[in-house]
C-alpha atoms as a PDB file:
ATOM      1  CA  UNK A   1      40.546  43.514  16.932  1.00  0.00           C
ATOM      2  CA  UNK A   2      36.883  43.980  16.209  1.00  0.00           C
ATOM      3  CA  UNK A   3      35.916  46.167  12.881  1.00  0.00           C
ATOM      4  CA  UNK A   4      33.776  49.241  13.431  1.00  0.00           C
ATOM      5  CA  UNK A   5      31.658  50.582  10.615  1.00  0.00           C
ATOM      6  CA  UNK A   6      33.476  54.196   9.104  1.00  0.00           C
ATOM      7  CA  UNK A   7      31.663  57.189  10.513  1.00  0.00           C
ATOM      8  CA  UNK A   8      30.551  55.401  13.737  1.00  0.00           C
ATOM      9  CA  UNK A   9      32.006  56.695  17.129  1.00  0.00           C
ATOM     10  CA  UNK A  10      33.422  54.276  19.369  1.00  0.00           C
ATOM     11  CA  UNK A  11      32.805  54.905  23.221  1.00  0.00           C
ATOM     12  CA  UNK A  12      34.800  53.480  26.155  1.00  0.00           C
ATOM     13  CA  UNK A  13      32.823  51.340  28.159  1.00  0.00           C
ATOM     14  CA  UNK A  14      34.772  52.581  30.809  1.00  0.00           C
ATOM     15  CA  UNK A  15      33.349  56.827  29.909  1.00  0.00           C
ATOM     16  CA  UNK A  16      29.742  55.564  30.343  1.00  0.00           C
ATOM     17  CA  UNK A  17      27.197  57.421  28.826  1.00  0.00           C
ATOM     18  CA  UNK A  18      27.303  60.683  28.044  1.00  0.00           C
ATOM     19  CA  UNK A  19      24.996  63.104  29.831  1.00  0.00           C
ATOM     20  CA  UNK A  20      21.696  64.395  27.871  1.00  0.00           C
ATOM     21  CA  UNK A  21      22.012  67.777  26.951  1.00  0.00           C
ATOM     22  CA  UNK A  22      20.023  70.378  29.232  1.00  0.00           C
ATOM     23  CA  UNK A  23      17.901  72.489  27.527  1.00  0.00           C
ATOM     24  CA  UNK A  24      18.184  76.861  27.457  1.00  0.00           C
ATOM     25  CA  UNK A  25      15.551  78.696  29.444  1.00  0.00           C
ATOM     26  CA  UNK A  26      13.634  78.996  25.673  1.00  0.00           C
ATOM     27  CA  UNK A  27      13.539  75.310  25.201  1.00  0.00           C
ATOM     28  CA  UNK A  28      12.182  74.525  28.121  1.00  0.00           C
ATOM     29  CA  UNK A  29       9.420  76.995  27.375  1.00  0.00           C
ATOM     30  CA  UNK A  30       8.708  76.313  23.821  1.00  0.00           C
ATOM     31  CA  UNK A  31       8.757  72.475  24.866  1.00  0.00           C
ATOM     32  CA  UNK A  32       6.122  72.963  27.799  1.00  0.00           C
ATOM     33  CA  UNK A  33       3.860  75.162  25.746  1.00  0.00           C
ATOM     34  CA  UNK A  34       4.106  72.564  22.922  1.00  0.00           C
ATOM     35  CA  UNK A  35       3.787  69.335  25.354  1.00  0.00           C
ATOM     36  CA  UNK A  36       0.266  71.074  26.894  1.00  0.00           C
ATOM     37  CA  UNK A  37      -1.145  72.031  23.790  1.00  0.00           C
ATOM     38  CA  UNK A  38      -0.949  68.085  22.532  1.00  0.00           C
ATOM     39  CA  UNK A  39      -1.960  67.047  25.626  1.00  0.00           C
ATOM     40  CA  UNK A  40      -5.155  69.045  26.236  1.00  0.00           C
ATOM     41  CA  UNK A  41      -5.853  68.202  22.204  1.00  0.00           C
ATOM     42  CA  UNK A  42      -5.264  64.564  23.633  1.00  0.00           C
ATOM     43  CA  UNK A  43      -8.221  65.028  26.221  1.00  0.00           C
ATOM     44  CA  UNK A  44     -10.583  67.101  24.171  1.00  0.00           C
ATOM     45  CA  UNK A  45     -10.858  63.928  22.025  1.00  0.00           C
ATOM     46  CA  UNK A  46     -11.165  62.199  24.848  1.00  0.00           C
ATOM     47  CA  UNK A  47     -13.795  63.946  26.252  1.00  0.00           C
ATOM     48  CA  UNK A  48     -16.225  63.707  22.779  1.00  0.00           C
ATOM     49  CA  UNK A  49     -15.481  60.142  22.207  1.00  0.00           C
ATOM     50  CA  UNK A  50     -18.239  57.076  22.813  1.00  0.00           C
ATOM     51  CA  UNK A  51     -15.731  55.975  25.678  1.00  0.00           C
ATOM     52  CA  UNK A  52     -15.914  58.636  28.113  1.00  0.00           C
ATOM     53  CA  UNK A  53     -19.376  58.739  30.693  1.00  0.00           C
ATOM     54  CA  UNK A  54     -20.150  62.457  30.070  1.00  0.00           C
ATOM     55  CA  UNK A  55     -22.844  62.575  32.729  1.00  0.00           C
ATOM     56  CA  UNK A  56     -20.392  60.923  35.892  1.00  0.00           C
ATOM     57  CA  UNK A  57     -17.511  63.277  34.746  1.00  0.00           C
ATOM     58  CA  UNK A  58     -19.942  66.573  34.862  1.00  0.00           C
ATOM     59  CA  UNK A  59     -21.773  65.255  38.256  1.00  0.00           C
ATOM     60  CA  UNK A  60     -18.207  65.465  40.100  1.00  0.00           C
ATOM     61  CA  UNK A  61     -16.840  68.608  38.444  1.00  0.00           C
ATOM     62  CA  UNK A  62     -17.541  71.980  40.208  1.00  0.00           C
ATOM     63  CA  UNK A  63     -18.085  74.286  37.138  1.00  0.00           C
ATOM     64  CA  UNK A  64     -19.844  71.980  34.345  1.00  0.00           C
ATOM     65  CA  UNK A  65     -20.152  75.107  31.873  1.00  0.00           C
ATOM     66  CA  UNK A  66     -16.674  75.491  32.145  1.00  0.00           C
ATOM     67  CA  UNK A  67     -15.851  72.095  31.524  1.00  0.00           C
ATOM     68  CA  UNK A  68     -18.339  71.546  28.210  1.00  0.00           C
ATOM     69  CA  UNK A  69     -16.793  75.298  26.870  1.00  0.00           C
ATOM     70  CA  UNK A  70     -13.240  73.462  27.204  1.00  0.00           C
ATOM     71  CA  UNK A  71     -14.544  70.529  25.519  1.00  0.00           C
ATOM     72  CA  UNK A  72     -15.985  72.457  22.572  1.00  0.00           C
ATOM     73  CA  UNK A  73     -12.379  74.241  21.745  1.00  0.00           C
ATOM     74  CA  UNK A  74     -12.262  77.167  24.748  1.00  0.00           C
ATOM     75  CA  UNK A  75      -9.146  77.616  26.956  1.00  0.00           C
ATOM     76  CA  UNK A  76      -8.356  75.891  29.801  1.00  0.00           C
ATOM     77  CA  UNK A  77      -7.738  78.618  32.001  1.00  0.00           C
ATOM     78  CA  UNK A  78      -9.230  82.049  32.610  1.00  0.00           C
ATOM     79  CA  UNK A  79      -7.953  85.325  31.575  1.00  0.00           C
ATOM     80  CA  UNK A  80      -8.195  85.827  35.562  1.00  0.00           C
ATOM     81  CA  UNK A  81      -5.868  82.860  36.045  1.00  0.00           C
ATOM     82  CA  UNK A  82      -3.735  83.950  33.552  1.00  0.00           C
ATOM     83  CA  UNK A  83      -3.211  87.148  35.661  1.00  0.00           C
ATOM     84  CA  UNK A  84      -2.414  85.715  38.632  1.00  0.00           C
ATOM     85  CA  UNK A  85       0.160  83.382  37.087  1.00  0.00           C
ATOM     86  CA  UNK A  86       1.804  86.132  35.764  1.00  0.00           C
ATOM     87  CA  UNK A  87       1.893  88.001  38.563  1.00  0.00           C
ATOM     88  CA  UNK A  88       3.129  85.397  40.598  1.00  0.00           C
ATOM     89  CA  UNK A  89       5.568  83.375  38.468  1.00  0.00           C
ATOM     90  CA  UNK A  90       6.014  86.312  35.379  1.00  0.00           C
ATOM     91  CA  UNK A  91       8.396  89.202  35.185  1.00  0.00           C
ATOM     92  CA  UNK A  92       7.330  91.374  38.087  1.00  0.00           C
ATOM     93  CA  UNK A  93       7.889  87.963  40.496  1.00  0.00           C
ATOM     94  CA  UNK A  94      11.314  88.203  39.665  1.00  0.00           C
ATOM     95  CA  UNK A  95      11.704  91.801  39.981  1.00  0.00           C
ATOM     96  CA  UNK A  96      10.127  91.295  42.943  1.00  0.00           C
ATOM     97  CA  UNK A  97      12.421  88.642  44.151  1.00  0.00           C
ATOM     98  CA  UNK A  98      15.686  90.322  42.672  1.00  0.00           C
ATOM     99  CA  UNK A  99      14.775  93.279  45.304  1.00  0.00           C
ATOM    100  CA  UNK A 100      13.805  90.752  48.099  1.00  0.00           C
ATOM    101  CA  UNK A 101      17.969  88.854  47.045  1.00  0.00           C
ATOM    102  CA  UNK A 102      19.240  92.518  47.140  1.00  0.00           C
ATOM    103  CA  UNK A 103      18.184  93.474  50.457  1.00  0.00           C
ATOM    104  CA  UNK A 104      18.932  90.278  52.412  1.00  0.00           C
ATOM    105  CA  UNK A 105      22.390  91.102  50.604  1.00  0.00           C
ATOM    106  CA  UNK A 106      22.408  94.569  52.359  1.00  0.00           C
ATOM    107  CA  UNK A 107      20.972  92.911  56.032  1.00  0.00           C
ATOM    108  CA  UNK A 108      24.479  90.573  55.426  1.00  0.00           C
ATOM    109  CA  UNK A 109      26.768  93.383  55.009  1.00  0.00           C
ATOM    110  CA  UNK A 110      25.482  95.499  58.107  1.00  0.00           C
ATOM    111  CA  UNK A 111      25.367  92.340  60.469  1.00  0.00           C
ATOM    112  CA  UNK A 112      28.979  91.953  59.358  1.00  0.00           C
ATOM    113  CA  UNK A 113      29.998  95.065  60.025  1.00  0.00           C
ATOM    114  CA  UNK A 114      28.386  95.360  63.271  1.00  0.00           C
ATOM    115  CA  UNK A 115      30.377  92.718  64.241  1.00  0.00           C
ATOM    116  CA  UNK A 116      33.669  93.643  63.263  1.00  0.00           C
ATOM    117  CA  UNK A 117      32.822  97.412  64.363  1.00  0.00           C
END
């Protein structure tokens, strides 16, 4: 018999591993917003160390202003953007797409009943 140490659990080898736990609509949001913010902090100090060749970066780039306001602390995206991301992938897309769901559920129940009728 082998010895396990108290307050350890013992898995079957035979169970495998246990699945990871999803995350709730809120911790995959809170974990995205968090992941981006350390990652554009990660490039910003990228972007002002000795390392990176400022001038090749900014002749391949279409909106150097842009790119140097990002660099100096400003967001990545535009209030603009922002608008059209909500308006595509925010609340009123999935109002939007509820109605679209509700109606192909109506188009189902008349082609049904037009063939039965």
């Amino acid at each position: 018999k082998r010895c396990f140490p108290p307050g350890r659990k013992v898995q079957s080898s035979k169970l495998g591993p246990t699945p990871p736990r999803l995350l709730t609509e809120e911790e995959y949001r809170l974990q995205g917003e968090v992941e981006t913010r350390k990652a554009l902090a990660e490039l910003r100090s990228f972007c002002q160390s000795p390392e990176f060749s400022a001038w090749s970066t900014v002749s391949r780039i279409q909106s150097p202003k842009r790119f140097a306001d990002f660099v100096g602390g400003a967001s990545h995206v535009t209030p603009s953007e922002v608008s059209v991301h909500e308006r595509e992938f925010g609340l009123e897309s999935l109002f939007i797409d509820e109605q679209l769901f509700e109606e192909d559920d109506d188009d189902d129940d008349e082609d049904e009943d037009s063939v039965n009728g």
